[in-house]
Every structure is written in structure tokens, then in C-alpha cells.
C-alpha atoms as a PDB file:
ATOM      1  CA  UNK A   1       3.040   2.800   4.620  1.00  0.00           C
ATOM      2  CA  UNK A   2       1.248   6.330   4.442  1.00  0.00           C
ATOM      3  CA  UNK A   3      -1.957   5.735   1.615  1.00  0.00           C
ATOM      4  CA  UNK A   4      -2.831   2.812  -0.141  1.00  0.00           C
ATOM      5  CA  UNK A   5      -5.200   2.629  -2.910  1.00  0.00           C
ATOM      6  CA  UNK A   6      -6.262  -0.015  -5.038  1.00  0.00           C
ATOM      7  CA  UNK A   7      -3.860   0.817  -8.270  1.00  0.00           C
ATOM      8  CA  UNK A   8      -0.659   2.706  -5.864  1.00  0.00           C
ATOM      9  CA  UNK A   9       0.936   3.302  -2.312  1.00  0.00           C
ATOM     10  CA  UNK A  10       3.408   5.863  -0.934  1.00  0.00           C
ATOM     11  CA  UNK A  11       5.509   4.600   1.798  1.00  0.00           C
ATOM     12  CA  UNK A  12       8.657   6.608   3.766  1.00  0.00           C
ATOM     13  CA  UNK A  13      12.068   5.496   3.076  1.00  0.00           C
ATOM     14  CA  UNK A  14      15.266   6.789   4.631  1.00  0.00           C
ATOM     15  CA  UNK A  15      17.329   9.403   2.409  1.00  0.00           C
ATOM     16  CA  UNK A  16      20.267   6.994   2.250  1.00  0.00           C
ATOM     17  CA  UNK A  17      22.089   5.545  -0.726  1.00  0.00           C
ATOM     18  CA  UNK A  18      19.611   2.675  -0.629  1.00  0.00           C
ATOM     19  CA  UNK A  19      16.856   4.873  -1.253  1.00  0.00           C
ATOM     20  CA  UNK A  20      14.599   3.814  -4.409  1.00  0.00           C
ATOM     21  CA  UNK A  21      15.007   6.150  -7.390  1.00  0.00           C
ATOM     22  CA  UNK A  22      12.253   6.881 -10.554  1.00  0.00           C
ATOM     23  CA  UNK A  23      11.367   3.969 -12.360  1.00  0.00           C
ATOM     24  CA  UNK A  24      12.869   1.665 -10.419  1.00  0.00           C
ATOM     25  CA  UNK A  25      10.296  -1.788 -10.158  1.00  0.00           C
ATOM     26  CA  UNK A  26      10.091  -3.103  -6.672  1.00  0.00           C
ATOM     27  CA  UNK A  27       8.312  -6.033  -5.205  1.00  0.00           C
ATOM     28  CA  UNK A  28       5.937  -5.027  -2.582  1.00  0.00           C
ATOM     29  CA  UNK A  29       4.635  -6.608   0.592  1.00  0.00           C
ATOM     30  CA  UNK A  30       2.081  -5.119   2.819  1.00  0.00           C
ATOM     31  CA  UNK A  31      -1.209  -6.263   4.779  1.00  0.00           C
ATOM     32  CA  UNK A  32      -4.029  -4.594   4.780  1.00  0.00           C
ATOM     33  CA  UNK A  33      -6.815  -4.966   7.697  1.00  0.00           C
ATOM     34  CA  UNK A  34     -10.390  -6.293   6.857  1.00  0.00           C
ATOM     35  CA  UNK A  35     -12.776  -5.825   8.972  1.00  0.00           C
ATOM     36  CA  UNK A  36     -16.089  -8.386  10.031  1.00  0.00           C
ATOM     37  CA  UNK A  37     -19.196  -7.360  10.812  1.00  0.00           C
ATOM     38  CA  UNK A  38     -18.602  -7.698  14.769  1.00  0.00           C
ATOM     39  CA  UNK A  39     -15.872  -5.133  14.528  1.00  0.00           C
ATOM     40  CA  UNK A  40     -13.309  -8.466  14.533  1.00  0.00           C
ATOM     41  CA  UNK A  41     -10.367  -8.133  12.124  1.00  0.00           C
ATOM     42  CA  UNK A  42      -7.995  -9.969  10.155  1.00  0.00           C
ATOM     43  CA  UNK A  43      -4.970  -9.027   7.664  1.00  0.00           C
ATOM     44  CA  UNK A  44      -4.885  -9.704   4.342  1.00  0.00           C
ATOM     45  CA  UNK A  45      -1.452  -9.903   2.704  1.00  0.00           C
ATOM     46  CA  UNK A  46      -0.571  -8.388  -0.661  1.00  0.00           C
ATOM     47  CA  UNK A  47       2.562  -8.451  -2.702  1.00  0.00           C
ATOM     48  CA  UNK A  48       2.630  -6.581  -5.942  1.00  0.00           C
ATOM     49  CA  UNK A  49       5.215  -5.754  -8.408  1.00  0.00           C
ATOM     50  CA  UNK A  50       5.538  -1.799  -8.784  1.00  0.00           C
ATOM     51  CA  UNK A  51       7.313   0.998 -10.660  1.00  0.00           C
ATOM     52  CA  UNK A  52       8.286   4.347  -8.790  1.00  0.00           C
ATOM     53  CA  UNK A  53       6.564   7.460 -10.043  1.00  0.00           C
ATOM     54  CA  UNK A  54       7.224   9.816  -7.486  1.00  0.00           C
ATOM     55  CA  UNK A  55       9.587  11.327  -5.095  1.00  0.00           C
ATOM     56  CA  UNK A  56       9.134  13.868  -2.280  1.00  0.00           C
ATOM     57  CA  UNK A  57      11.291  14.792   0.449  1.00  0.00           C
ATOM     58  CA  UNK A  58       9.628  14.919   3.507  1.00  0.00           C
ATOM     59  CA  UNK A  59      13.069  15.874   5.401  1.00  0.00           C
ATOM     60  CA  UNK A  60      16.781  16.148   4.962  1.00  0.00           C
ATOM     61  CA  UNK A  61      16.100  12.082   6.231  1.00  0.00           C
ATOM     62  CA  UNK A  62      13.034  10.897   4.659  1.00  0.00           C
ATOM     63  CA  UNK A  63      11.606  10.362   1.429  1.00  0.00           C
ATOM     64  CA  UNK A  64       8.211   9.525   0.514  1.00  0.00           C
ATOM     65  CA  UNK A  65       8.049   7.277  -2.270  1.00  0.00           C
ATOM     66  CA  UNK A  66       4.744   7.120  -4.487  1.00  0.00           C
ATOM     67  CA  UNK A  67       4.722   3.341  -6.755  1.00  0.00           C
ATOM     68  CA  UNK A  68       2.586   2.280  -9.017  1.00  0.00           C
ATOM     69  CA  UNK A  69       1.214  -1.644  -8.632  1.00  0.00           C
ATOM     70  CA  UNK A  70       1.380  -3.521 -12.107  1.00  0.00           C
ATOM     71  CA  UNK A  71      -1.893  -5.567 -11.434  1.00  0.00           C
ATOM     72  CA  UNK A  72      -4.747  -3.513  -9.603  1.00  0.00           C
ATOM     73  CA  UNK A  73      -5.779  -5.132  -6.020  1.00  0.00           C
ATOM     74  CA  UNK A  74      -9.154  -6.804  -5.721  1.00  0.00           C
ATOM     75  CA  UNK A  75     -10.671  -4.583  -3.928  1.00  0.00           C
ATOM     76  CA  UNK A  76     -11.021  -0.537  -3.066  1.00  0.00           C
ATOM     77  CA  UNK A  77      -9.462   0.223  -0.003  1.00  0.00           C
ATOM     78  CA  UNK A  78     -11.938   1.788   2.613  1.00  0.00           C
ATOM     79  CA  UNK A  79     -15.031   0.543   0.766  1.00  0.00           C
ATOM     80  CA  UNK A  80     -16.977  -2.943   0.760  1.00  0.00           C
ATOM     81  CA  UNK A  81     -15.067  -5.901  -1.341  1.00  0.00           C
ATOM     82  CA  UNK A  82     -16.369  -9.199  -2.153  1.00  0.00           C
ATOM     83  CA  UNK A  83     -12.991 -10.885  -1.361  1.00  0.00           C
ATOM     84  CA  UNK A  84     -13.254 -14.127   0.388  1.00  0.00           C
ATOM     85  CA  UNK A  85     -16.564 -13.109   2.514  1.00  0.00           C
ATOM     86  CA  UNK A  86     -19.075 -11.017   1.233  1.00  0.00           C
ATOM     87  CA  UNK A  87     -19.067  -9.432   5.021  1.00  0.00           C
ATOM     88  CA  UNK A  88     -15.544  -8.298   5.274  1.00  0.00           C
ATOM     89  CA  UNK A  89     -14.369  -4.538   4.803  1.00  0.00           C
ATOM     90  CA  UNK A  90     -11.324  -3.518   3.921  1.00  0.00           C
ATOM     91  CA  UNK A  91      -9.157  -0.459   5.503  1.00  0.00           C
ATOM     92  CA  UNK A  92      -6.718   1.358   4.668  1.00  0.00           C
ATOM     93  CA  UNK A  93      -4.581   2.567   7.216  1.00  0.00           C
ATOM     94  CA  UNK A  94      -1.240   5.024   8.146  1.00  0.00           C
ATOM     95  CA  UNK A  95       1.091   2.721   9.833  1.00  0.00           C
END
């Protein structure tokens, strides 16, 4: 995963035949960290259903692939979210 925000994600894919293509819907599957206030962490686990909206090429062997999530997360990555503590933080990380 390269971004993720709380409506979309872009994610590298290889330039094969299996690539996705515009439009397509996926299902997607990702963690996010969440942070306490000790600096401890756990993941939280997210799968959304999605619609491609953009392509780039990154190389003649990568694609970056920009979806769409049809239902919002709960939260703002990178900010404060009330999401089962109201101490956690959320984080969005490049994996």
C-alpha cells in the first residue's frame, strides 16, 4: 500500500495480465496501525469493497492503482479517531 485515506488507497500492482483495469470493483484487505498513548501499537483490519479510478505506470513493471472504498472508514487516517478507545491514533503508513 502507498496512501490511504479515509474514502481511497493506491497500492502497486505488477504490469501483468492480472493487473486491475478502470472500474473494476475489488474487495480490499489492509491493516492499518493505531497507536496508544505509551507509543504501544496495534493493527486494525479493514476490508472494503472498491472501484478503480486510476491508473499510473510507475515502470515498464509496476502500476499504481488508485480505488475508491464504497463505505468511508471510521476514522481519518493520521488524525485522532474515537474507534474502540478514545486514546488510540491511527496511522497511515507506506508499506
Amino acid at each position: 500500500m502507498i496512501d490511504v485515506s479515509s474514502s481511497a488507497a493506491c497500492f502497486t500492482y505488477p504490469a501483468d495480465e492480472n493487473c486491475p483495469y478502470m472500474g473494476q470493483e475489488l474487495t480490499t484487505r489492509f491493516s492499518i496501525p493505531c497507536y496508544d498513548k505509551d507509543g504501544g501499537f496495534d493493527l486494525a483490519n479493514f476490508a472494503r469493497s472498491a472501484k478503480v479510478f486510476r491508473i499510473d505506470e510507475s515502470s515498464h513493471y509496476i502500476r499504481r492503482i488508485a480505488v475508491q472504498f464504497s463505505e468511508n472508514l471510521p476514522f481519518r487516517p493520521g488524525h485522532q479517531a474515537q474507534y474502540g478507545s478514545d486514546h488510540l491514533k491511527f496511522s497511515a503508513v507506506t508499506i
